[in-house]
N, C-alpha and C. Protein backbone atom coordinates (compact mmCIF):
# COMPACT_ATOMS: atom_id res chain seq x y z
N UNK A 1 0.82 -1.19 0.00
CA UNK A 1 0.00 0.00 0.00
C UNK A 1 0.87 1.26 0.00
N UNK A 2 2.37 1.27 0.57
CA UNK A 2 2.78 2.24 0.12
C UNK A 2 3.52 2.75 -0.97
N UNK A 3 3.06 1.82 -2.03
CA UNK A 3 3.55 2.12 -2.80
C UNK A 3 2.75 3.20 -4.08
N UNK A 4 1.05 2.67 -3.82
CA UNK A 4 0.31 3.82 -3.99
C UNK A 4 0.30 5.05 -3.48
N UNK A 5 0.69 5.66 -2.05
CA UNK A 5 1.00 6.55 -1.84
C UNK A 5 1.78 7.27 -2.36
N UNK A 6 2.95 6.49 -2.57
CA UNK A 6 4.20 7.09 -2.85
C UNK A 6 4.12 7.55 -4.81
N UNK A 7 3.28 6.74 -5.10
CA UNK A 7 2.83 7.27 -6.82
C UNK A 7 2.05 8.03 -7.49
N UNK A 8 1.06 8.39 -5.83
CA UNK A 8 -0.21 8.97 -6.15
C UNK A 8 0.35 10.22 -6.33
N UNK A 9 1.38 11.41 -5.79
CA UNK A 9 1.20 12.67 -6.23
C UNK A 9 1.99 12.77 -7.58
N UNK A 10 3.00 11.80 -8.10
CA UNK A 10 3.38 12.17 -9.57
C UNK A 10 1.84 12.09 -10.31
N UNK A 11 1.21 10.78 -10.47
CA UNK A 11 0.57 10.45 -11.14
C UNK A 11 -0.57 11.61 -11.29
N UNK A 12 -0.84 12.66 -10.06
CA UNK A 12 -1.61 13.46 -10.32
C UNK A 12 -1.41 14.79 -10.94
N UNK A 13 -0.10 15.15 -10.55
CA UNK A 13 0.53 15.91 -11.19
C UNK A 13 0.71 15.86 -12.80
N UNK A 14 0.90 14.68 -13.28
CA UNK A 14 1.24 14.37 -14.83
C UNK A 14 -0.36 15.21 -15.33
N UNK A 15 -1.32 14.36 -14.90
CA UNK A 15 -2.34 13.92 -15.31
C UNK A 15 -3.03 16.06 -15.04
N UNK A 16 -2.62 16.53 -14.56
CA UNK A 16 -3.13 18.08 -14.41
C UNK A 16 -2.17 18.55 -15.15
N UNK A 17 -0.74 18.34 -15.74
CA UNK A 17 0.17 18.76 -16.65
C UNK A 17 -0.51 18.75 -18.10
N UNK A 18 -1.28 17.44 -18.02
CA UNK A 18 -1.39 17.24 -19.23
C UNK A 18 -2.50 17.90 -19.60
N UNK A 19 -3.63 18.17 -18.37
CA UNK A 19 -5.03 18.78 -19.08
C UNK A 19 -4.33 20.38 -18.84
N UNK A 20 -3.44 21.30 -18.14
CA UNK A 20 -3.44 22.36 -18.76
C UNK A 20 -2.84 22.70 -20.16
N UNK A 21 -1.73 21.68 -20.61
CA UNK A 21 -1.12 21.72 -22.27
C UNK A 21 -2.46 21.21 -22.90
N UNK A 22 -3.35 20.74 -22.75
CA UNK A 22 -4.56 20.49 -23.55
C UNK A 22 -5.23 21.94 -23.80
N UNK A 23 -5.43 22.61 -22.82
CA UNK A 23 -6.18 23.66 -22.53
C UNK A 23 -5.81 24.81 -22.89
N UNK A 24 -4.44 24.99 -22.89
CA UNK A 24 -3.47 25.85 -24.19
C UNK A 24 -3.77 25.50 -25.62
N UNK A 25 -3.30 24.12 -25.98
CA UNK A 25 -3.76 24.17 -27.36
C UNK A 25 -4.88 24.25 -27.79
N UNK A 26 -6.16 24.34 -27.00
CA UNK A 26 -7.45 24.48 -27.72
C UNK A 26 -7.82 25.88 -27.74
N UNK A 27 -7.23 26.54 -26.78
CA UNK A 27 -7.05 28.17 -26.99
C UNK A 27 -6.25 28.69 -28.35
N UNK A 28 -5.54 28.21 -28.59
CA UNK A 28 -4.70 28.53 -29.66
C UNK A 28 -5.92 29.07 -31.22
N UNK A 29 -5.66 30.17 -31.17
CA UNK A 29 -6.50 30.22 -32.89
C UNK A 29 -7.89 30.18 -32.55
N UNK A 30 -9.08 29.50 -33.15
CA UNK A 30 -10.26 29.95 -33.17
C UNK A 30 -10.92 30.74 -33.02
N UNK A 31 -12.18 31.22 -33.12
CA UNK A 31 -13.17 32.14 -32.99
C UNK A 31 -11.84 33.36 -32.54
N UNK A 32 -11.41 33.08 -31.23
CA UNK A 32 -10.84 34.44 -30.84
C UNK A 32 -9.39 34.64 -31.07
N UNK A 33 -9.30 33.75 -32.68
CA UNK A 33 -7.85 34.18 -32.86
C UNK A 33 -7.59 35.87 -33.72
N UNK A 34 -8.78 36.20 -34.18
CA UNK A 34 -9.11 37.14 -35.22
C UNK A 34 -8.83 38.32 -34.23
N UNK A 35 -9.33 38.52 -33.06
CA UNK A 35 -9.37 39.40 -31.97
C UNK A 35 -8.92 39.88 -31.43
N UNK A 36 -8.04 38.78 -31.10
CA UNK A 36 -5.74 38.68 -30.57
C UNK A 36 -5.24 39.34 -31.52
N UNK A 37 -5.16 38.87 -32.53
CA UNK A 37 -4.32 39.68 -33.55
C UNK A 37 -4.82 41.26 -33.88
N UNK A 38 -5.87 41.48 -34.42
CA UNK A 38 -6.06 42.85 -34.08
C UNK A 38 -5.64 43.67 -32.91
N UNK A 39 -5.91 43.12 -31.75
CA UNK A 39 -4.98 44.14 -30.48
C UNK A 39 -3.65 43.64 -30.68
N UNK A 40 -3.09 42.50 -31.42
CA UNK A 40 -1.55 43.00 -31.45
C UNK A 40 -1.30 43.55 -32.36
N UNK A 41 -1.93 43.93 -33.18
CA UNK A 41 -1.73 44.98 -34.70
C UNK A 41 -1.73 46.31 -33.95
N UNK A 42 -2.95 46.18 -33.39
CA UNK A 42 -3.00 47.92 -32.86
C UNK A 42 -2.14 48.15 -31.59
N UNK A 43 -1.75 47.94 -31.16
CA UNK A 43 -0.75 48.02 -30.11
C UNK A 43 0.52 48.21 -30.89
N UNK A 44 1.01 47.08 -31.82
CA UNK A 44 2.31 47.50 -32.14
C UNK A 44 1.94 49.24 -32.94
N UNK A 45 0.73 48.96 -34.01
CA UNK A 45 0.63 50.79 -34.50
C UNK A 45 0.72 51.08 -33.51
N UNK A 46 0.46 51.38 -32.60
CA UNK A 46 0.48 52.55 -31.58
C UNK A 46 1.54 53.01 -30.90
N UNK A 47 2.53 51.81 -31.02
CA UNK A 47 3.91 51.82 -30.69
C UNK A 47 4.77 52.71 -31.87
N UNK A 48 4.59 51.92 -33.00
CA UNK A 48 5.15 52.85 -34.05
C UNK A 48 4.88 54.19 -34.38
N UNK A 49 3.90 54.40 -34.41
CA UNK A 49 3.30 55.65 -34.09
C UNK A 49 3.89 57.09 -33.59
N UNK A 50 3.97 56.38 -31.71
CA UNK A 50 4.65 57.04 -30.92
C UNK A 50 5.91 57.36 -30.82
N UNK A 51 6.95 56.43 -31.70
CA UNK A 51 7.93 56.15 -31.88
C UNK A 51 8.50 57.28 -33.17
N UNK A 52 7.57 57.31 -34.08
CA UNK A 52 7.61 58.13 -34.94
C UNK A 52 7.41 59.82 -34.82
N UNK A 53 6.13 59.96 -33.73
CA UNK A 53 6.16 61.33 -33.62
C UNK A 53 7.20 61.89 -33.00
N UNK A 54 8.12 60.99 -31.62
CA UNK A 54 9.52 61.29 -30.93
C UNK A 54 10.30 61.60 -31.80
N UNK A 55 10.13 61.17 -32.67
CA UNK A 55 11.62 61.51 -33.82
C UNK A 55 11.63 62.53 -34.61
């Protein structure tokens, strides 16, 4: 029996490793990949922008 003890916190650990890398890649892209990219478009303009009027 102690050898279940002694396996039980890797084994739970893996097993929550693995559903948050699941949970990243299904975020990745879809519906709200269109959305992301627009605020990083407009953010970097806004950077360039600012960058430009300093000069």
């Amino acid at each position: 029996m102690d050898y279940v003890s002694a396996l039980l916190p890797p084994v739970v650990m893996a097993v929550l490793f693995v559903a948050v890398i699941r949970v990243i890649v299904k975020t990745q892209g879809g519906a709200n990949k269109a959305k992301e990219d627009a605020a990083v478009d407009a953010a970097i303009a806004q950077a360039e922008g600012a960058r430009r009027t300093e000069a």
